[in-house]
N, C-alpha and C. Protein backbone atom coordinates (compact mmCIF):
# COMPACT_ATOMS: atom_id res chain seq x y z
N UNK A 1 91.04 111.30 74.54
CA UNK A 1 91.85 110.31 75.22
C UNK A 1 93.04 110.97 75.91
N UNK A 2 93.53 111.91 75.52
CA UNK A 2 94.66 112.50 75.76
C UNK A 2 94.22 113.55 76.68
N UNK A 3 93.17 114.00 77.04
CA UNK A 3 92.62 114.86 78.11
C UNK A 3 92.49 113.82 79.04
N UNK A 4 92.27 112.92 78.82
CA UNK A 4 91.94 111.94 80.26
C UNK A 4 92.91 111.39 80.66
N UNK A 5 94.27 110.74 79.75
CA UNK A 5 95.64 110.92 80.74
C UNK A 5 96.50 111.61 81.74
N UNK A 6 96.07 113.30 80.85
CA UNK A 6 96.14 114.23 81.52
C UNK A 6 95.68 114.34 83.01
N UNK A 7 94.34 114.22 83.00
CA UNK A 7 93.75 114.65 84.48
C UNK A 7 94.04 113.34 84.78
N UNK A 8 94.30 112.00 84.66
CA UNK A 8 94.78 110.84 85.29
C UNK A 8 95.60 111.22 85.79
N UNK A 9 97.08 112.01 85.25
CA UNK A 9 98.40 111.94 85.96
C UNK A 9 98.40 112.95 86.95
N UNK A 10 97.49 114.22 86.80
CA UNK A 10 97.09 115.29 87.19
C UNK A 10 96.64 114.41 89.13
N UNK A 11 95.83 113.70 88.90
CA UNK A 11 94.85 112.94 90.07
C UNK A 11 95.95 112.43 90.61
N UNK A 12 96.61 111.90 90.13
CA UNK A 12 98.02 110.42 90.78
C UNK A 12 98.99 111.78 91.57
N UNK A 13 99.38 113.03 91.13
CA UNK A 13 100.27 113.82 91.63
C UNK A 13 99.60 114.44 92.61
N UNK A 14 98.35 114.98 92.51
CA UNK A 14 97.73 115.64 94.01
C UNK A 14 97.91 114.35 94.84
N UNK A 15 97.22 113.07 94.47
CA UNK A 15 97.40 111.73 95.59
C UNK A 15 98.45 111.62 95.81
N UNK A 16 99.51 111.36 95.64
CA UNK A 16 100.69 111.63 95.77
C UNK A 16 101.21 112.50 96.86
N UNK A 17 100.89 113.82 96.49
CA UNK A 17 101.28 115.17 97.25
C UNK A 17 100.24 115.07 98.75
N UNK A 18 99.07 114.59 98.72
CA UNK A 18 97.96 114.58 99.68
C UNK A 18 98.60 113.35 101.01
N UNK A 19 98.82 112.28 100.11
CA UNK A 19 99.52 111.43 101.24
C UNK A 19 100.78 111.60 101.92
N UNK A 20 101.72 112.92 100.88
CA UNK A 20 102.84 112.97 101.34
C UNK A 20 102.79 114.12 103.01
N UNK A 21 101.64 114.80 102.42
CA UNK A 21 101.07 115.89 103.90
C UNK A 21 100.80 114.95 105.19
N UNK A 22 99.63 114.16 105.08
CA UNK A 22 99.47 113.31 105.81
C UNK A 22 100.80 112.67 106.92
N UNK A 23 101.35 112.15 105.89
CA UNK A 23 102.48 111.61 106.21
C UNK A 23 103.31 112.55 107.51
N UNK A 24 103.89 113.65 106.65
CA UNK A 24 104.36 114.52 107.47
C UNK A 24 103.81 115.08 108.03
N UNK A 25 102.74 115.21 108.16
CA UNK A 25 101.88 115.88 109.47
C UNK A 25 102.26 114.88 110.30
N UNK A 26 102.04 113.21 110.23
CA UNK A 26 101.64 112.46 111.46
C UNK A 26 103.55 112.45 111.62
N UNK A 27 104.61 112.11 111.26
CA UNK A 27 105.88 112.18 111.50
C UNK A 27 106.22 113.34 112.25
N UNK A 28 105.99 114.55 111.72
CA UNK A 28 106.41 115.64 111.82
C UNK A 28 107.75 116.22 111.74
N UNK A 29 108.10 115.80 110.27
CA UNK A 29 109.09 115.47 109.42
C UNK A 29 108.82 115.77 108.14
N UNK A 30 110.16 115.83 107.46
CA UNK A 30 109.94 116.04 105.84
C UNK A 30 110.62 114.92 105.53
N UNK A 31 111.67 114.71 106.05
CA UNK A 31 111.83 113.10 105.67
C UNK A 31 111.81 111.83 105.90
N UNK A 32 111.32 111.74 106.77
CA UNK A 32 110.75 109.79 107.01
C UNK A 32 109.35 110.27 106.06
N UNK A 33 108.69 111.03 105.69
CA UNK A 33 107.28 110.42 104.74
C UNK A 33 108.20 109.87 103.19
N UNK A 34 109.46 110.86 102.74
CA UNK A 34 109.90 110.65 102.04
C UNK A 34 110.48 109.73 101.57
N UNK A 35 111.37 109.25 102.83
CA UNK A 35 111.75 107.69 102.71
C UNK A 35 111.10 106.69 102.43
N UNK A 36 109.87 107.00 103.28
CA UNK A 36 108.66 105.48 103.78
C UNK A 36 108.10 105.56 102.48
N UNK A 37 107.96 106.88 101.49
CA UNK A 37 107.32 106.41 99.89
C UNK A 37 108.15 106.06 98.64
N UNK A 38 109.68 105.98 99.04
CA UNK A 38 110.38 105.67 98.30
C UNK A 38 111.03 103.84 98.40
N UNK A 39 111.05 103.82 99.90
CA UNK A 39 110.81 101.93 100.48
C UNK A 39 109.96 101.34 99.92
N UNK A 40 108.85 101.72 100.14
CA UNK A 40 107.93 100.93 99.88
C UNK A 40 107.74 100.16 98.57
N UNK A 41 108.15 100.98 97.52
CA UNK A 41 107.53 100.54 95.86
C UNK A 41 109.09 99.67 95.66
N UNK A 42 110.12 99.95 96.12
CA UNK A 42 111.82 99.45 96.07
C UNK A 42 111.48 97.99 97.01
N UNK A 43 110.64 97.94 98.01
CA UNK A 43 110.82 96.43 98.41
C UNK A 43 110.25 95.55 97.77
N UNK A 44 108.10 96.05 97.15
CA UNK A 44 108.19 95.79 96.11
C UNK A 44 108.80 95.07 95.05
N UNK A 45 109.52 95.92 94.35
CA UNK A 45 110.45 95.41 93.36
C UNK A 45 111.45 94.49 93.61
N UNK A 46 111.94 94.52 94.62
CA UNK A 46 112.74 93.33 95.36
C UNK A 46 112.28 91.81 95.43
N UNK A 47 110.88 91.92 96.45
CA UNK A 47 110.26 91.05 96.20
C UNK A 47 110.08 89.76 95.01
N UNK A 48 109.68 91.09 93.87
CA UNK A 48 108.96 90.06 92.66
C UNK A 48 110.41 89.97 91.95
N UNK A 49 111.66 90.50 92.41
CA UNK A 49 112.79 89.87 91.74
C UNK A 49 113.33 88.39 92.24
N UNK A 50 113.06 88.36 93.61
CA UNK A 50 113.80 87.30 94.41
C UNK A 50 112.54 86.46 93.89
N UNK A 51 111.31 86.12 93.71
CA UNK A 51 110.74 85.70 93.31
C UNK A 51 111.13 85.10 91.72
N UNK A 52 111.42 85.54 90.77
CA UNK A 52 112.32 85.82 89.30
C UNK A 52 113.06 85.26 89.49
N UNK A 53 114.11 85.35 90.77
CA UNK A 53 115.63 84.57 90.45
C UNK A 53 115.50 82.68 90.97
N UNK A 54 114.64 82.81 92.00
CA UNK A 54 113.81 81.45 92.75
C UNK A 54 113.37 80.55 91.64
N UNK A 55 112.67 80.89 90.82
CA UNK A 55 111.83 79.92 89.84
C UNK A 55 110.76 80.05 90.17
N UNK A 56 110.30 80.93 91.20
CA UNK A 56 109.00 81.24 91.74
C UNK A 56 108.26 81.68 91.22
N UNK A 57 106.71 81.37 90.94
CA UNK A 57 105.39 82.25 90.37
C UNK A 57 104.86 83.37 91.49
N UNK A 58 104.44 84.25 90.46
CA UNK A 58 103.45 85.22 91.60
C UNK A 58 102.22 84.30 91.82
N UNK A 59 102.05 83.99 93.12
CA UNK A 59 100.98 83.05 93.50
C UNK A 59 100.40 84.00 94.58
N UNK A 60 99.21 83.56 94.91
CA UNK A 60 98.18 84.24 95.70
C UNK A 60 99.00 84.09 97.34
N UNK A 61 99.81 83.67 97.77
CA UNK A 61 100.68 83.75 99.00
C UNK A 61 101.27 84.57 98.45
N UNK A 62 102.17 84.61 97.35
CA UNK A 62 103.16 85.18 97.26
C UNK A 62 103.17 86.92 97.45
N UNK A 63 101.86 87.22 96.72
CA UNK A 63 101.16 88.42 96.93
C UNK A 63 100.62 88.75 98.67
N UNK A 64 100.03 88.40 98.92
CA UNK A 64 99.72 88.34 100.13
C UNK A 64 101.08 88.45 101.10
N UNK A 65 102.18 87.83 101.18
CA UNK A 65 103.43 88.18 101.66
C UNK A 65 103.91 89.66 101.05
N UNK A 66 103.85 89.82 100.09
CA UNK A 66 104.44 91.51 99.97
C UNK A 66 103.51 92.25 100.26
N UNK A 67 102.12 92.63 100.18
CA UNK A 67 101.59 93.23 100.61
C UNK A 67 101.35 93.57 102.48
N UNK A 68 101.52 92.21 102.60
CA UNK A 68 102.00 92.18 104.51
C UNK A 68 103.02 92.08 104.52
């Protein structure tokens, strides 16, 4: 079990590192890929807070709005 977390977190850090190339290849930059992967998971979290403070459920719009 503990070998397979391993190469789990192992897999998530090359993906990670693989999209961050991408990224900066197509920018041609080191930091807008950096930014754009640190926005993204922070609006995220924004989201499902303002959602939290609303009285709001995660509903199938609601998802669909953060993901678009």
């Amino acid at each position: 079990m503990e070998d397979t977390f391993n190469a789990m977190g192992l897999a998530i850090g090359v993906a990670f590192l693989f999209i961050f190339m991408v990224l900066a290849s197509q920018f041609e930059s080191l930091i807008h890929p950096f930014t754009l992967m640190v926005s993204v998971p922070l609006a995220m979290v924004g989201a499902i807070l303002a959602l939290a403070m609303t009285g709001n459920s995660i509903s199938m719009g609601s998802l669909i709005g953060i993901i678009c």
